[in-house]
N, C-alpha and C. Protein backbone atom coordinates (compact mmCIF):
# COMPACT_ATOMS: atom_id res chain seq x y z
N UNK A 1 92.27 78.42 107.78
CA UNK A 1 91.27 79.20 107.11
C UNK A 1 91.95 80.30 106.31
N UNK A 2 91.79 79.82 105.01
CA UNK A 2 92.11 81.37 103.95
C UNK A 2 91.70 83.01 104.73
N UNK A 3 92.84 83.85 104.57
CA UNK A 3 92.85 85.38 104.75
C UNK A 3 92.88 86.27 103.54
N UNK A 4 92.04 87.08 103.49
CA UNK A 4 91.58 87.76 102.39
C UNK A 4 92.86 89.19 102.34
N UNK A 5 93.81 89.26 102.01
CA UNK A 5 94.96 90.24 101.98
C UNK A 5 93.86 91.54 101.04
N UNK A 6 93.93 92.84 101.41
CA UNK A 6 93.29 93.63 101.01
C UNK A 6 94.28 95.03 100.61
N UNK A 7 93.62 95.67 99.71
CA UNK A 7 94.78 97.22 99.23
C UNK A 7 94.22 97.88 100.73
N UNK A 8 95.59 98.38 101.30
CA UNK A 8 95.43 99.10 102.42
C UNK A 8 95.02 100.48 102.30
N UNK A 9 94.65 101.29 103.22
CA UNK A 9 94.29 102.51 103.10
C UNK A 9 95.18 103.31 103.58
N UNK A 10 96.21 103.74 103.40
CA UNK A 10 97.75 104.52 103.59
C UNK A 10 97.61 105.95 103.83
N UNK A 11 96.35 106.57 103.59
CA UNK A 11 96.54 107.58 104.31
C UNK A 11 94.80 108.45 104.29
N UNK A 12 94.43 109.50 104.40
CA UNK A 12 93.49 109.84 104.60
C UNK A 12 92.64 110.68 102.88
N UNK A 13 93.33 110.83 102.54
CA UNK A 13 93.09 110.92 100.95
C UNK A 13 93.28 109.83 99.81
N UNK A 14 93.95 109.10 100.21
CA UNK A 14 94.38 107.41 99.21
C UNK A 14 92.41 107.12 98.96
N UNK A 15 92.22 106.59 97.66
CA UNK A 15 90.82 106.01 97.43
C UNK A 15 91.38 104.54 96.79
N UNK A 16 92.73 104.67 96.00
CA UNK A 16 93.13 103.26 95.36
C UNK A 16 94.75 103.41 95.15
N UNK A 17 95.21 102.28 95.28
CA UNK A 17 96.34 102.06 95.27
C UNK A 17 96.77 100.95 93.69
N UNK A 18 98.29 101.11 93.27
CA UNK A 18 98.52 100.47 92.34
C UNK A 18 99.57 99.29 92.80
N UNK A 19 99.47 97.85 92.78
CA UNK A 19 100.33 97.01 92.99
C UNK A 19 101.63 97.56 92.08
N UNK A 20 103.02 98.23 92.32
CA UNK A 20 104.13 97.71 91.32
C UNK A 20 104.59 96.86 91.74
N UNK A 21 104.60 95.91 92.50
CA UNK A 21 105.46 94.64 92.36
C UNK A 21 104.90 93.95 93.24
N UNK A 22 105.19 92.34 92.84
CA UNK A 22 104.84 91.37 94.27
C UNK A 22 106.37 90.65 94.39
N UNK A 23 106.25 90.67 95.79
CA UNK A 23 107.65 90.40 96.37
C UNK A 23 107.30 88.59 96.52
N UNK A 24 106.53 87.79 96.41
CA UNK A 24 106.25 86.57 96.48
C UNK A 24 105.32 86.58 94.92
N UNK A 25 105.20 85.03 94.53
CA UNK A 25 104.16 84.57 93.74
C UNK A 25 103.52 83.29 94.34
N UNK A 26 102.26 83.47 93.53
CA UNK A 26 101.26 82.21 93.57
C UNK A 26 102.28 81.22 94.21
N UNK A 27 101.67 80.39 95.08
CA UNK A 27 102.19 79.20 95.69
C UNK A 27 103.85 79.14 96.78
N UNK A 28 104.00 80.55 96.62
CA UNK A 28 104.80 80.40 97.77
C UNK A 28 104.79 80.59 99.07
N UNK A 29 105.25 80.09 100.30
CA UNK A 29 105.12 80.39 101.21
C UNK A 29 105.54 81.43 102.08
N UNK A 30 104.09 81.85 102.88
CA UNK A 30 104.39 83.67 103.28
C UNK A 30 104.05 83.49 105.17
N UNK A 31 105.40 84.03 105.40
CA UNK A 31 104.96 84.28 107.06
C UNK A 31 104.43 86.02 107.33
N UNK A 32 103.48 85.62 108.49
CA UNK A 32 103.17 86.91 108.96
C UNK A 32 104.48 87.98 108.94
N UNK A 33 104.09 89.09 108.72
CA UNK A 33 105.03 90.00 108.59
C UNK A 33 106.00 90.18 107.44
N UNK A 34 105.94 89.19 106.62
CA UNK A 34 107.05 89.57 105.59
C UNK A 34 106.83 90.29 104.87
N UNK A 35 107.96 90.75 103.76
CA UNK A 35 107.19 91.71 102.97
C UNK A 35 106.39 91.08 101.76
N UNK A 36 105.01 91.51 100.91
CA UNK A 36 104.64 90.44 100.39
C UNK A 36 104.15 91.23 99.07
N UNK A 37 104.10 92.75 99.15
CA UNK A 37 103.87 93.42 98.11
C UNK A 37 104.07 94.63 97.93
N UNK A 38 104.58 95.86 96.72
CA UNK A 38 104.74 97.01 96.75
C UNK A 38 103.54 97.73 96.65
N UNK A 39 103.11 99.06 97.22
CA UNK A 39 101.85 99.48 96.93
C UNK A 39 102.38 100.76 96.39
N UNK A 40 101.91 101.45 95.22
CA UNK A 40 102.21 102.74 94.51
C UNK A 40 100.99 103.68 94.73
N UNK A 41 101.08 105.02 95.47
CA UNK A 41 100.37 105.66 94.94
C UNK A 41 100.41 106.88 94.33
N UNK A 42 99.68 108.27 94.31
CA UNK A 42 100.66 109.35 93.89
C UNK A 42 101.55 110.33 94.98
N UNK A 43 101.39 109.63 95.97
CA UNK A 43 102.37 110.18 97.06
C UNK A 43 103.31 109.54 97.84
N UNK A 44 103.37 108.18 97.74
CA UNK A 44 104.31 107.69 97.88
C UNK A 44 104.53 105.70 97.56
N UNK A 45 105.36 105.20 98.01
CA UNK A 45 105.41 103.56 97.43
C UNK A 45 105.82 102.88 98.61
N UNK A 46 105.01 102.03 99.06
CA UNK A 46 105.20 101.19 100.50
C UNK A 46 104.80 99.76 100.22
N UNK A 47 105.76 99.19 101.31
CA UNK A 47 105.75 97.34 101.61
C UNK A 47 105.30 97.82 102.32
N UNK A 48 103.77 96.52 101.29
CA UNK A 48 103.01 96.15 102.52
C UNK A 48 103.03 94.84 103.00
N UNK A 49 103.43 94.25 104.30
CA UNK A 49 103.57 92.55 104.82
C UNK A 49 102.34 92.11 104.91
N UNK A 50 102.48 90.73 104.78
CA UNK A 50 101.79 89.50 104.81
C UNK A 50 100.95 89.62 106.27
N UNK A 51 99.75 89.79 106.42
CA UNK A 51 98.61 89.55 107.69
C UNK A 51 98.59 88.54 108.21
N UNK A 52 99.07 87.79 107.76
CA UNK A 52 98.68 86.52 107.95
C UNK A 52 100.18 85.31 107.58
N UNK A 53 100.00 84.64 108.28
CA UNK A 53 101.35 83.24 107.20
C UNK A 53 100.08 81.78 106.88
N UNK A 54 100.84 80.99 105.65
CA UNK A 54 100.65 80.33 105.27
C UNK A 54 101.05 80.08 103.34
N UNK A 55 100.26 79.88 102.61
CA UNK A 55 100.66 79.93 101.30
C UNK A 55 99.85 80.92 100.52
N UNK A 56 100.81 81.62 99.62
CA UNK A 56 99.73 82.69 98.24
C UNK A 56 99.16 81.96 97.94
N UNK A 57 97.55 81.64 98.16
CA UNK A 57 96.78 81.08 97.12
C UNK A 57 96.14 81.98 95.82
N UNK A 58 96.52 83.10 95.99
CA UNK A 58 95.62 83.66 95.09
C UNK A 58 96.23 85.18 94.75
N UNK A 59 96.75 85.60 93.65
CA UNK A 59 96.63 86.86 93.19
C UNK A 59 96.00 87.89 92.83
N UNK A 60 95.15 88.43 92.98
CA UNK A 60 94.19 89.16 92.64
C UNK A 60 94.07 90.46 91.53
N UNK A 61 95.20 91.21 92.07
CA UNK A 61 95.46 92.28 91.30
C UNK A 61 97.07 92.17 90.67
N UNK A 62 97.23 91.80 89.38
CA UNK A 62 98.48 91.37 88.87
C UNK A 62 99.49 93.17 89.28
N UNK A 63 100.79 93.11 88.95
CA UNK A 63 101.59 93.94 88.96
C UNK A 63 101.19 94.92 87.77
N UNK A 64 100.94 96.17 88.16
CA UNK A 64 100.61 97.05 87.30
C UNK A 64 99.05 97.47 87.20
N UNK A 65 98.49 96.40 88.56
CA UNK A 65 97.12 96.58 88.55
C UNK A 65 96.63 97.61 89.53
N UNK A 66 95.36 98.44 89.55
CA UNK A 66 94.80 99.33 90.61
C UNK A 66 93.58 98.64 91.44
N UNK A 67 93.74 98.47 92.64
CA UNK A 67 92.87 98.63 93.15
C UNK A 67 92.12 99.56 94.44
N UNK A 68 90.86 99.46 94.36
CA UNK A 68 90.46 100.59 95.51
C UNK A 68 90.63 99.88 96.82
N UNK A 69 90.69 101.10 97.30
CA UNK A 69 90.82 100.53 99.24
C UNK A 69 90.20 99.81 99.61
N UNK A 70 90.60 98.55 100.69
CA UNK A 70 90.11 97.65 100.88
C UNK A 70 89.24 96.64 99.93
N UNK A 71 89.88 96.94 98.74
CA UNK A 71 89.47 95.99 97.58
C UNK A 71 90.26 94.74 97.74
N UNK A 72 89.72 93.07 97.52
CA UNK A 72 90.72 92.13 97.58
C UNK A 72 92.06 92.38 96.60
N UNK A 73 93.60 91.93 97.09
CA UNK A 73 94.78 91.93 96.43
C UNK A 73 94.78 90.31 96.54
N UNK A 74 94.96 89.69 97.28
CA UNK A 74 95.21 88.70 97.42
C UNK A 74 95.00 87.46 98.51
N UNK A 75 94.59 85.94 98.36
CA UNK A 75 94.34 85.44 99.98
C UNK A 75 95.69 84.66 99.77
N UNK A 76 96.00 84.31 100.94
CA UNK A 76 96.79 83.80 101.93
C UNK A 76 96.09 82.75 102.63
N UNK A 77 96.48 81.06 102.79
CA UNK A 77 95.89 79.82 103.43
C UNK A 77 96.59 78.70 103.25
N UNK A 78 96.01 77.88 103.34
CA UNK A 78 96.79 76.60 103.41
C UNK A 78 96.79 76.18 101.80
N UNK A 79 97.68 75.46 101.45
CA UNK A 79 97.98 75.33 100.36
C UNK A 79 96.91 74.31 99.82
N UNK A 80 96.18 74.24 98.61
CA UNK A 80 95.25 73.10 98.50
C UNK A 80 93.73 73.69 98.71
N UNK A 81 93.89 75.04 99.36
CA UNK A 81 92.55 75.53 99.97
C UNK A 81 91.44 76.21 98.86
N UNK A 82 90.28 75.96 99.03
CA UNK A 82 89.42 76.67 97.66
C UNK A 82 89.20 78.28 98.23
N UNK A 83 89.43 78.81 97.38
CA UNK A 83 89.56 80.37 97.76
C UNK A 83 88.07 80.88 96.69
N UNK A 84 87.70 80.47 95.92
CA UNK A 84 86.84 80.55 94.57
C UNK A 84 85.91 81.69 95.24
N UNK A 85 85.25 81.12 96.84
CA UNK A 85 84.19 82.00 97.25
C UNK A 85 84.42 83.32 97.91
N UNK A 86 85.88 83.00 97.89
CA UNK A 86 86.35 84.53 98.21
C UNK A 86 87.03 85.41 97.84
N UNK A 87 87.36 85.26 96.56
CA UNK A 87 88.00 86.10 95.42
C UNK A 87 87.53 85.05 93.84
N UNK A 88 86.33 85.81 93.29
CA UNK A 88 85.68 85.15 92.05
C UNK A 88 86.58 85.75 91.44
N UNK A 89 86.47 85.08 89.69
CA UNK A 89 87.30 85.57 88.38
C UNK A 89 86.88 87.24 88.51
N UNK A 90 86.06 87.25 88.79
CA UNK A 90 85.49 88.63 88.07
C UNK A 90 86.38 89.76 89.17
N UNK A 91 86.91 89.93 90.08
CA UNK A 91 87.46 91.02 91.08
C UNK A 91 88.80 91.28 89.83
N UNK A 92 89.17 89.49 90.09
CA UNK A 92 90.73 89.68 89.76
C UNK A 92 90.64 90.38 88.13
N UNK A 93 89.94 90.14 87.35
CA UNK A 93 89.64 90.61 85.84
C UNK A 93 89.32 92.35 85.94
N UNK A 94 88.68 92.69 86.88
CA UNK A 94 88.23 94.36 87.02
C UNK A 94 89.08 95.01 87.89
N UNK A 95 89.95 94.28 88.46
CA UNK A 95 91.39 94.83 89.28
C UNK A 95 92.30 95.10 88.03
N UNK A 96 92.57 93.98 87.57
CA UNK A 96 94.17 94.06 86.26
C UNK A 96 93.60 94.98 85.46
N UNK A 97 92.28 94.86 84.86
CA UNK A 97 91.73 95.27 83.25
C UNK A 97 91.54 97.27 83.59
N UNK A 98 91.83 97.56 84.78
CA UNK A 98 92.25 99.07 84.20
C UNK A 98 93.34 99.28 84.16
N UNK A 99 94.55 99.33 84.44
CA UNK A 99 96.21 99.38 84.00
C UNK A 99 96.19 99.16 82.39
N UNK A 100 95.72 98.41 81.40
CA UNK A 100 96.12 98.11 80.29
C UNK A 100 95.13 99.07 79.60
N UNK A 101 93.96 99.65 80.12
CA UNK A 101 93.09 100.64 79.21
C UNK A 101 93.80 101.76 79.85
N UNK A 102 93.79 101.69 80.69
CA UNK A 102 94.74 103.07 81.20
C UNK A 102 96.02 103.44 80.26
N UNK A 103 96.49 102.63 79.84
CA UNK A 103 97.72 102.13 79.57
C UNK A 103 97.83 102.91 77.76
N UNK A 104 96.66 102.37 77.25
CA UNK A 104 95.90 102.38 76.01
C UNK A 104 95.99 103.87 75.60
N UNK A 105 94.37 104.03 77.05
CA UNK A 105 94.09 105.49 76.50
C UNK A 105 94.72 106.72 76.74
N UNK A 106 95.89 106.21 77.38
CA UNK A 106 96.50 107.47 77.96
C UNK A 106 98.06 107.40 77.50
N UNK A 107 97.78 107.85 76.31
CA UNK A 107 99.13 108.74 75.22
C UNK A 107 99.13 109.84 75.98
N UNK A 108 99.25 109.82 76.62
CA UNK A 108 98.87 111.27 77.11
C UNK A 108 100.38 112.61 76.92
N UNK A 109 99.77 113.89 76.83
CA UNK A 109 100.28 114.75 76.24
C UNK A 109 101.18 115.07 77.73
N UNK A 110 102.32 115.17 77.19
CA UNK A 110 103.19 115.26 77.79
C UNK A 110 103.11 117.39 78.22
N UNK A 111 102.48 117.63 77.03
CA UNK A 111 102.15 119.35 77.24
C UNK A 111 101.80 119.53 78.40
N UNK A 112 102.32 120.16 79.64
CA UNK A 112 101.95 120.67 80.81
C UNK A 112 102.16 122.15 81.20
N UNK A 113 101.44 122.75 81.59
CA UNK A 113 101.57 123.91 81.63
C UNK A 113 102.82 124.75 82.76
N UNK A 114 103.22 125.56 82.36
CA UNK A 114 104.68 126.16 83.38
C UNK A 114 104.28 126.37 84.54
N UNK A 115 105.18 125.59 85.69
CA UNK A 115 104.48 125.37 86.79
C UNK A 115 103.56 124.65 87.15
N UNK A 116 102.90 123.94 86.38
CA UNK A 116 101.76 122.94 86.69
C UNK A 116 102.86 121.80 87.45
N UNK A 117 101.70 121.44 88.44
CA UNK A 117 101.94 120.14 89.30
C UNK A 117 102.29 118.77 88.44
N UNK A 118 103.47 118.33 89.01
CA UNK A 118 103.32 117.16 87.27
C UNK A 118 103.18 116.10 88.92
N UNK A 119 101.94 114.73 88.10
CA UNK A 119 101.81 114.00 89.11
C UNK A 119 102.76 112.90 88.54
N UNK A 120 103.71 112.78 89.97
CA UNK A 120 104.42 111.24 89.77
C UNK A 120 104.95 110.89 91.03
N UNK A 121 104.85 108.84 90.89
CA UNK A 121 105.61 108.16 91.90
C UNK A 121 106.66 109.08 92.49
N UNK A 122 107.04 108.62 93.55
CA UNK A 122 108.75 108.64 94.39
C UNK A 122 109.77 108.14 93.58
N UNK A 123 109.23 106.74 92.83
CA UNK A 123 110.52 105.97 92.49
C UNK A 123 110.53 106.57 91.28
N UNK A 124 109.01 107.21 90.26
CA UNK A 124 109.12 107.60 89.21
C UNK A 124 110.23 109.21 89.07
N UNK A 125 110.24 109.87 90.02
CA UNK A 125 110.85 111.37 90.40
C UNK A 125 112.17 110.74 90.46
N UNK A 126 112.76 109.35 91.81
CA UNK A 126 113.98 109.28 91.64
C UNK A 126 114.89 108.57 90.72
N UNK A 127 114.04 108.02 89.91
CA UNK A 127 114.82 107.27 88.75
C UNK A 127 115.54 108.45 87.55
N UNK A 128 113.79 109.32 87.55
CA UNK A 128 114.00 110.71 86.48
C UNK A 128 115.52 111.45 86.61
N UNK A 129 115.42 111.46 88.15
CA UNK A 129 116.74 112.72 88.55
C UNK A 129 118.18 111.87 88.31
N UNK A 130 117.59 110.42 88.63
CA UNK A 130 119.41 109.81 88.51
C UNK A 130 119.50 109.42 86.79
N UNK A 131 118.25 109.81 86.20
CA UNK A 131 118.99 109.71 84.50
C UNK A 131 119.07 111.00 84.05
N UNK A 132 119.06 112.26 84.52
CA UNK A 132 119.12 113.43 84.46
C UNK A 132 117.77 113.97 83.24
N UNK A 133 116.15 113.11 83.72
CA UNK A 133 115.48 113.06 82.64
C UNK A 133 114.43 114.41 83.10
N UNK A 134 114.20 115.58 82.75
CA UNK A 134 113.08 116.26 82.88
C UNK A 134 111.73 115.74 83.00
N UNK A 135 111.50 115.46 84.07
CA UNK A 135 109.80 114.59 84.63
C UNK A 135 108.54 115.44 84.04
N UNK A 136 108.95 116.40 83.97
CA UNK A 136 107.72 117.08 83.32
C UNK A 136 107.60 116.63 81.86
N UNK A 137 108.57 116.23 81.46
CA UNK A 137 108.30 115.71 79.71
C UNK A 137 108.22 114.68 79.31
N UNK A 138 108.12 113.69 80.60
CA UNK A 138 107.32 112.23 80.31
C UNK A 138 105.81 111.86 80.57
N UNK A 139 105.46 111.39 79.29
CA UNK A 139 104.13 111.44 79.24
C UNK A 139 103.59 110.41 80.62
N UNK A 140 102.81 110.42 81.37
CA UNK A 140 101.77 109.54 82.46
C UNK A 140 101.32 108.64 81.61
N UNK A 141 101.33 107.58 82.51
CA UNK A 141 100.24 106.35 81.76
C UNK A 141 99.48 105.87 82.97
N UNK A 142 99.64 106.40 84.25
CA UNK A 142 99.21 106.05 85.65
C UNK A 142 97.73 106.70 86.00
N UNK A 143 96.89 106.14 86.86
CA UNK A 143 95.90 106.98 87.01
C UNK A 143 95.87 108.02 86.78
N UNK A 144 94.77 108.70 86.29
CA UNK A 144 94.65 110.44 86.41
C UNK A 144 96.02 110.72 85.43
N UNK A 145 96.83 110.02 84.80
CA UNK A 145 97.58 110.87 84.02
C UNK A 145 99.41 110.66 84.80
N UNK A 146 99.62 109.92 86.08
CA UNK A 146 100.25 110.07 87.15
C UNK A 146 101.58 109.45 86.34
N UNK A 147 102.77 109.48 86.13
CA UNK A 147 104.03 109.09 85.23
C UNK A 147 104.62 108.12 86.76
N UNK A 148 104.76 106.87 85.88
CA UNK A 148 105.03 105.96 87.15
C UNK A 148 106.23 105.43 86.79
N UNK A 149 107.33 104.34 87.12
CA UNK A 149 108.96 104.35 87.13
C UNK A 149 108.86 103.40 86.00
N UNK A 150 107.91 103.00 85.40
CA UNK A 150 107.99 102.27 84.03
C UNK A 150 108.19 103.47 82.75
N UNK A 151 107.32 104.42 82.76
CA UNK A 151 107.29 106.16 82.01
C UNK A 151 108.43 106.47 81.99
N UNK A 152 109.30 106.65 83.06
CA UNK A 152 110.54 106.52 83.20
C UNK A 152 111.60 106.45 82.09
N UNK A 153 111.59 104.71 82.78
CA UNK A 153 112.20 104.02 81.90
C UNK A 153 111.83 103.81 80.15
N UNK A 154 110.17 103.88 79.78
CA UNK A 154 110.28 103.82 78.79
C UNK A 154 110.34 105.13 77.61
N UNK A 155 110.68 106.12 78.50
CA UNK A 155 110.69 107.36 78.10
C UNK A 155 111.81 107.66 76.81
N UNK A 156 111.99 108.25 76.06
CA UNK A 156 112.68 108.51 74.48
C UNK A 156 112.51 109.74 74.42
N UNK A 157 113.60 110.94 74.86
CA UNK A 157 113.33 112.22 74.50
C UNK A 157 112.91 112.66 72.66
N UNK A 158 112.11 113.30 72.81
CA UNK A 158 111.73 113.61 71.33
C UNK A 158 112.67 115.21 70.55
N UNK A 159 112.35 115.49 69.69
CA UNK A 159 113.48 116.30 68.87
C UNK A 159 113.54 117.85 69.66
N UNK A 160 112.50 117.71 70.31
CA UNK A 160 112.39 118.77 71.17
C UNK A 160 113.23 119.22 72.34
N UNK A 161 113.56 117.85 72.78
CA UNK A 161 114.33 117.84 74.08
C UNK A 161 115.53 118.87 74.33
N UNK A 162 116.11 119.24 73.24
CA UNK A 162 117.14 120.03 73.44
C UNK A 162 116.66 121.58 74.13
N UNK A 163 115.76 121.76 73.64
CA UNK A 163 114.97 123.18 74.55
C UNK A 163 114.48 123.11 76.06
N UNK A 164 114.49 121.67 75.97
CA UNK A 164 114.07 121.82 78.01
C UNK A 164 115.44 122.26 79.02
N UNK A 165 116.56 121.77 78.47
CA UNK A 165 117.92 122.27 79.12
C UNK A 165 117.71 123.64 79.60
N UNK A 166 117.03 124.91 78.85
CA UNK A 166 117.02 125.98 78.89
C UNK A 166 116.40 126.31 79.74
N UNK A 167 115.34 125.86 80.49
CA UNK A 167 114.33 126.11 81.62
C UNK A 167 115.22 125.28 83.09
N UNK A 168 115.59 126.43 83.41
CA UNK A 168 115.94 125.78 84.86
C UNK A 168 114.90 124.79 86.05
């Protein structure tokens, strides 16, 4: 019998979590306990294992997707199994389809005020520090504005950059 893999609830303020990575794809085989996906949120990034063993039948929320707590991520069953009645098109389409409007609408202004809280990943903070990149001056494309380890990476200091050196 197909298992409905769900975004976990990680802590007492978490409302949604962001898949960055799946450590398996569609059609491979997953034992209980392995690791089977990364979960991002704005406080920290955790493997979460497989509930269940048998085969990924189903992806739900692609990499880069949000979903809310205990929203379907993905089932887990026997290979061959119809999953249709338990994860329709429509979850997996309203899981992925905010990351890419998010994605869209959020140029977001890198302007933050001195001392303002800048929200970002773990991996987004430790990638920043090992390229010696000022986190406050990469724009968010993550919920709420949140700069995640892709921002990071696709970050391009602008002509300005030479004045952030000056702020300890």
């Amino acid at each position: 019998m197909a298992k409905v893999i769900v975004m976990p609830k990680l802590g007492l303020t978490m409302t949604e979590g962001t898949v960055s990575k799946w450590l398996k794809k569609e059609g491979d085989a997953v034992k209980e306990g392995e690791p089977l996906f990364e979960v991002e949120t704005d406080k920290l990034t955790n493997t979460i294992e497989a509930s269940a063993s048998g085969t990924l039948l189903k992806i739900a929320v692609a990499e880069g997707g949000t979903a809310k707590c205990l929203d379907p991520v993905a089932v887990i069953g026997e290979a061959g199994e119809d999953v249709s009645a338990l994860i329709g098109a429509a979850p997996a389409a309203g899981a992925a389809a905010p990351a890419p409007a998010a994605a869209a609408a959020a140029p977001a202004a890198p302007a933050r005020a001195p001392g303002e809280r800048v929200l970002a990943s773990p991996a987004a903070k430790k990638l920043a520090k090992e390229l010696n990149i000022d986190i406050s001056l990469v724009p968010g494309t993550g919920p709420k504005g949140r700069i995640t380890e892709e921002d990071v990476k696709n970050y391009k200091p602008a002509e300005a950059a030479p004045a952030a050196p000056a702020a300890p």
